[in-house]
C-alpha atoms as a PDB file:
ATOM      1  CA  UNK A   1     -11.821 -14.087  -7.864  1.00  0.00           C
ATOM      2  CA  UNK A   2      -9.634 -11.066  -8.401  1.00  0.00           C
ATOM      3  CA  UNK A   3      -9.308  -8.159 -10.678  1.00  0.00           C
ATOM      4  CA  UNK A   4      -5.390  -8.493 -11.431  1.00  0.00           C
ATOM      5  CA  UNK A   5      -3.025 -10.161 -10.824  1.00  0.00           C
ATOM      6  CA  UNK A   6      -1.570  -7.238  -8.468  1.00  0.00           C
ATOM      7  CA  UNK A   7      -4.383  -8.571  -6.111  1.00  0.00           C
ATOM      8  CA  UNK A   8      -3.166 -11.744  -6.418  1.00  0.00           C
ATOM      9  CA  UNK A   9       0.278 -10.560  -5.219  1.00  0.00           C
ATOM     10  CA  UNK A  10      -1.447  -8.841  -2.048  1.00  0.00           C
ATOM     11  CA  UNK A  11      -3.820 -12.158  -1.027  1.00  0.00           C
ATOM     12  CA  UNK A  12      -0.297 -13.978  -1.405  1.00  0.00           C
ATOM     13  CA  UNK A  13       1.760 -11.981   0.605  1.00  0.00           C
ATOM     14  CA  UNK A  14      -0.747 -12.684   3.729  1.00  0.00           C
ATOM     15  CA  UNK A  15      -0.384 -16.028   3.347  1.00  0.00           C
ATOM     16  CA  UNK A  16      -3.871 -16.789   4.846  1.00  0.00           C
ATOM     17  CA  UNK A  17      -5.239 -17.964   1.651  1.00  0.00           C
ATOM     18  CA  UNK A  18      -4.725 -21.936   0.105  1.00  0.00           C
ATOM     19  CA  UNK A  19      -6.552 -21.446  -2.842  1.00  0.00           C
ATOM     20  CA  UNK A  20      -6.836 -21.315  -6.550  1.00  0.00           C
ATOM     21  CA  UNK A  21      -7.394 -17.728  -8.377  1.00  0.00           C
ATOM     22  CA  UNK A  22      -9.492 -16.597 -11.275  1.00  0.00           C
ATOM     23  CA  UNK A  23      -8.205 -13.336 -12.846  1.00  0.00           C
ATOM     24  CA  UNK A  24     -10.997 -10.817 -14.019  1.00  0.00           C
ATOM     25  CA  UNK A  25      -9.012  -9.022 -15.813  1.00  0.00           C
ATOM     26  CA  UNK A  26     -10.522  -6.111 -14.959  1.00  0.00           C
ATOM     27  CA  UNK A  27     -13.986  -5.061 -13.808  1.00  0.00           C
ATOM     28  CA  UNK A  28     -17.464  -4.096 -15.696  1.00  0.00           C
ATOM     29  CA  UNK A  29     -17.450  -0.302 -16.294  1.00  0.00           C
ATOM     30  CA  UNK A  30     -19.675   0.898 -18.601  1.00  0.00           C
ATOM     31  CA  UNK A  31     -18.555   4.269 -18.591  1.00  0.00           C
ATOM     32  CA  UNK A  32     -15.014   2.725 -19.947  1.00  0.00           C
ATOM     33  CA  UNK A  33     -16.895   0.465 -22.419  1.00  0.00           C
ATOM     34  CA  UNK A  34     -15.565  -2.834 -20.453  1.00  0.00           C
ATOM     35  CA  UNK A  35     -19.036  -4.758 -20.371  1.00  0.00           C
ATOM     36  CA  UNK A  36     -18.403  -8.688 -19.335  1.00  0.00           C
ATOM     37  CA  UNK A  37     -17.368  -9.994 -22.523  1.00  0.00           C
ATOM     38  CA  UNK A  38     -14.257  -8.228 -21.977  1.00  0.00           C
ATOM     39  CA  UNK A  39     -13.300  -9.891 -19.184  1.00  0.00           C
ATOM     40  CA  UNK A  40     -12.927 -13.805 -18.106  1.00  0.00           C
ATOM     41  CA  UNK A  41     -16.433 -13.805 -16.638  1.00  0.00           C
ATOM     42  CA  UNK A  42     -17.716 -16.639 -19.315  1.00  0.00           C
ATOM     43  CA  UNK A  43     -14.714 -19.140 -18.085  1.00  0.00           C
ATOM     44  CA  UNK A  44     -15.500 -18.699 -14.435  1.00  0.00           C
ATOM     45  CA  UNK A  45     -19.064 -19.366 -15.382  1.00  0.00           C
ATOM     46  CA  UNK A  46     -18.095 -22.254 -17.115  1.00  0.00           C
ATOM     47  CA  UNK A  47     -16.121 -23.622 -14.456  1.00  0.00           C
ATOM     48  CA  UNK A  48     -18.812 -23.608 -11.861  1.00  0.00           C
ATOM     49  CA  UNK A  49     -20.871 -25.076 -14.208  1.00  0.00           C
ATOM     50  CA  UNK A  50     -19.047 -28.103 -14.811  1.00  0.00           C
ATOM     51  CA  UNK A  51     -18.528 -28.189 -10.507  1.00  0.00           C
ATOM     52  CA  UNK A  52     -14.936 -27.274 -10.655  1.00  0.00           C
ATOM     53  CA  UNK A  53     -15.922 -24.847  -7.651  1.00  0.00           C
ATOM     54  CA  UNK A  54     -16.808 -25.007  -4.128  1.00  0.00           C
ATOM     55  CA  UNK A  55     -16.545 -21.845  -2.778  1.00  0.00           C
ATOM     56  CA  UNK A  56     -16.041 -19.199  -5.299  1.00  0.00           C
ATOM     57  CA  UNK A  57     -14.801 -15.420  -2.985  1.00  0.00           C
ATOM     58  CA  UNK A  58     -15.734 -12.577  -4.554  1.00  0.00           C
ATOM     59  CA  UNK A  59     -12.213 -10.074  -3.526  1.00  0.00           C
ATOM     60  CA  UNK A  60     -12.764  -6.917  -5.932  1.00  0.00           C
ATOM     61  CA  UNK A  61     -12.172  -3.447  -4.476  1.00  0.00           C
ATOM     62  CA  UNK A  62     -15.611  -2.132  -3.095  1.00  0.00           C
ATOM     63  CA  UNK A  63     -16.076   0.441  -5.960  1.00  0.00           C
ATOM     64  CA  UNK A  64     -19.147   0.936  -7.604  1.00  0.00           C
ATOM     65  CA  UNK A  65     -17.603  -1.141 -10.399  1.00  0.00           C
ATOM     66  CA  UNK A  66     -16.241  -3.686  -8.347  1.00  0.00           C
ATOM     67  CA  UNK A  67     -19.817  -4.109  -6.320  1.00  0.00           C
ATOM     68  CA  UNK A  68     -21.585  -4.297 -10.094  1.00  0.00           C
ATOM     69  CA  UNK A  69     -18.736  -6.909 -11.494  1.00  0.00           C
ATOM     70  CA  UNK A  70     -19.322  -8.704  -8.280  1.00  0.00           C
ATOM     71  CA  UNK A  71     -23.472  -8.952  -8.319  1.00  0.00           C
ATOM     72  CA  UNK A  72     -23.161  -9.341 -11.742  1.00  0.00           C
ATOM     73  CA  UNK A  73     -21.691 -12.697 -11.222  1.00  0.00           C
ATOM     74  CA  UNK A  74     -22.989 -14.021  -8.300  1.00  0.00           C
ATOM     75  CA  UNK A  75     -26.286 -13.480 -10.206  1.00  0.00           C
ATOM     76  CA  UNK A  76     -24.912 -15.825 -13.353  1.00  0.00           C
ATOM     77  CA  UNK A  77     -24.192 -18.440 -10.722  1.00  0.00           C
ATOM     78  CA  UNK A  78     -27.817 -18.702  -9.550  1.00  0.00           C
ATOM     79  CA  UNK A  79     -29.305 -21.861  -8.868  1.00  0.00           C
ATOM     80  CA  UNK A  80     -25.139 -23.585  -8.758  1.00  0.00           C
ATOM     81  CA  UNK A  81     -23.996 -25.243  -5.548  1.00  0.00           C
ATOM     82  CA  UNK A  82     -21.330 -22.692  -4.615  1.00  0.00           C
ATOM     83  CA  UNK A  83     -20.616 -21.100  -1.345  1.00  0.00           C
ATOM     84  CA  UNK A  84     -20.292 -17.239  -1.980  1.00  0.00           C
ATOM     85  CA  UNK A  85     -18.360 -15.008   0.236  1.00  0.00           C
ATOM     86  CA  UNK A  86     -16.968 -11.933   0.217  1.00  0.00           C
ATOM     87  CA  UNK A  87     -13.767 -10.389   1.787  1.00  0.00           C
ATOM     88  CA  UNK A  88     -15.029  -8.067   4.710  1.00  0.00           C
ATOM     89  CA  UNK A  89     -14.681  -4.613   4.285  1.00  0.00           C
ATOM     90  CA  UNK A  90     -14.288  -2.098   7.100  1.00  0.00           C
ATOM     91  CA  UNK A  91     -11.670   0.141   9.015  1.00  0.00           C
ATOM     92  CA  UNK A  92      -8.198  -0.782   8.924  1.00  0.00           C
ATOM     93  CA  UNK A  93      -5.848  -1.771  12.057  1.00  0.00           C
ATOM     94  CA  UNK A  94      -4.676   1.800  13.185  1.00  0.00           C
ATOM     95  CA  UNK A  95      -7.316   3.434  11.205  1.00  0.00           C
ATOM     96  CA  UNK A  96      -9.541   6.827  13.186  1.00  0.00           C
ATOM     97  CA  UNK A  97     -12.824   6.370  13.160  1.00  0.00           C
ATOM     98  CA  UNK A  98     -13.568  10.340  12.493  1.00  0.00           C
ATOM     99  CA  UNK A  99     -11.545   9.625   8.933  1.00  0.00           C
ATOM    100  CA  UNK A 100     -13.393   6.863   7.546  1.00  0.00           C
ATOM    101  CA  UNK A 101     -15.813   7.278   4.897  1.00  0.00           C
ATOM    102  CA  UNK A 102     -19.863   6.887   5.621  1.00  0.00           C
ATOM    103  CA  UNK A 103     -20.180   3.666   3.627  1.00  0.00           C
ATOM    104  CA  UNK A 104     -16.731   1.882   5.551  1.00  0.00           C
ATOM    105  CA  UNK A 105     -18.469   2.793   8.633  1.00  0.00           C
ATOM    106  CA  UNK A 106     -21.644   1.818   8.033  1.00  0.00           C
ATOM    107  CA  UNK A 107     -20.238  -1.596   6.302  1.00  0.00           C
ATOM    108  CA  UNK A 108     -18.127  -2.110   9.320  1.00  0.00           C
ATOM    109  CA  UNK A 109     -21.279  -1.654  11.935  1.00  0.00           C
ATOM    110  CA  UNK A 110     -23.468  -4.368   9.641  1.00  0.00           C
ATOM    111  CA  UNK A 111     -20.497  -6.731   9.121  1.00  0.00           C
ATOM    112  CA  UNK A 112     -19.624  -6.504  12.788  1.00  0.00           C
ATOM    113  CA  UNK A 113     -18.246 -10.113  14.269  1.00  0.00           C
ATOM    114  CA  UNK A 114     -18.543 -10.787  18.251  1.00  0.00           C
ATOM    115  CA  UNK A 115     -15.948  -9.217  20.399  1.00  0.00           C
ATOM    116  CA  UNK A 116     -14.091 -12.600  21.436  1.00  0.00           C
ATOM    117  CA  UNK A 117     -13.794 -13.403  17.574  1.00  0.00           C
ATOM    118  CA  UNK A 118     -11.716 -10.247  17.710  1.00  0.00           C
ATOM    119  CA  UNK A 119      -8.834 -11.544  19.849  1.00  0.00           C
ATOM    120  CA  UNK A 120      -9.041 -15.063  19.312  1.00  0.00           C
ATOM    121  CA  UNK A 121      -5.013 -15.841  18.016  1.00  0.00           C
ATOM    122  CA  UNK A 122      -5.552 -17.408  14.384  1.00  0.00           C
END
């Protein structure tokens, strides 16, 4: 699940990804009147419903919006058979430590993955 389809242009030019996307449209912001009715929530909720989803990944920029769009959601899907994930968030490759924001940090120390997972070749 993605916001545009500008972030459907970025997943795709990885090429890591062998999926099927569901365009938000946007994200919930109440403070620019977009509420979920604006945006393609009630199809995605309809699609799980009727099991057209195994795993649905929530890949929204880690803004406050983006982190309400995204609870909102998995919330709606309560009580579905659907694996949830997320896309992890942390510092980028080449990144300095000293430049990175408290909450990247801190996400990157909780989400932290075991060192050989780190330089196993994909």
């Amino acid at each position: 699940m993605v916001e545009d389809i500008r972030d459907v242009m970025a997943i795709e030019n990885t090429g890591q990804f062998k999926g099927l996307y569901h365009v938000l449209g946007g994200k919930i912001s109440p403070m620019e009147g977009v509420g979920p009715q604006d945006l393609t929530i009630g199809s995605l909720i309809n699609k799980a419903k009727e099991g057209k989803i195994k795993e649905l990944i929530f890949a929204l920029s880690s803004t406050m919006e983006g982190d309400t769009t995204n609870f909102y959601i998995y919330k709606q899907l309560d009580g579905l058979a659907i694996n949830t994930s997320t896309i992890a968030r942390g510092i980028a490759v080449g990144d300095e430590l000293e430049y990175a924001d408290e909450i990247t940090l801190g996400r990157s120390i909780l989400n932290r993955i075991p060192f050989e997972n780190s330089i196993k070749a994909n």
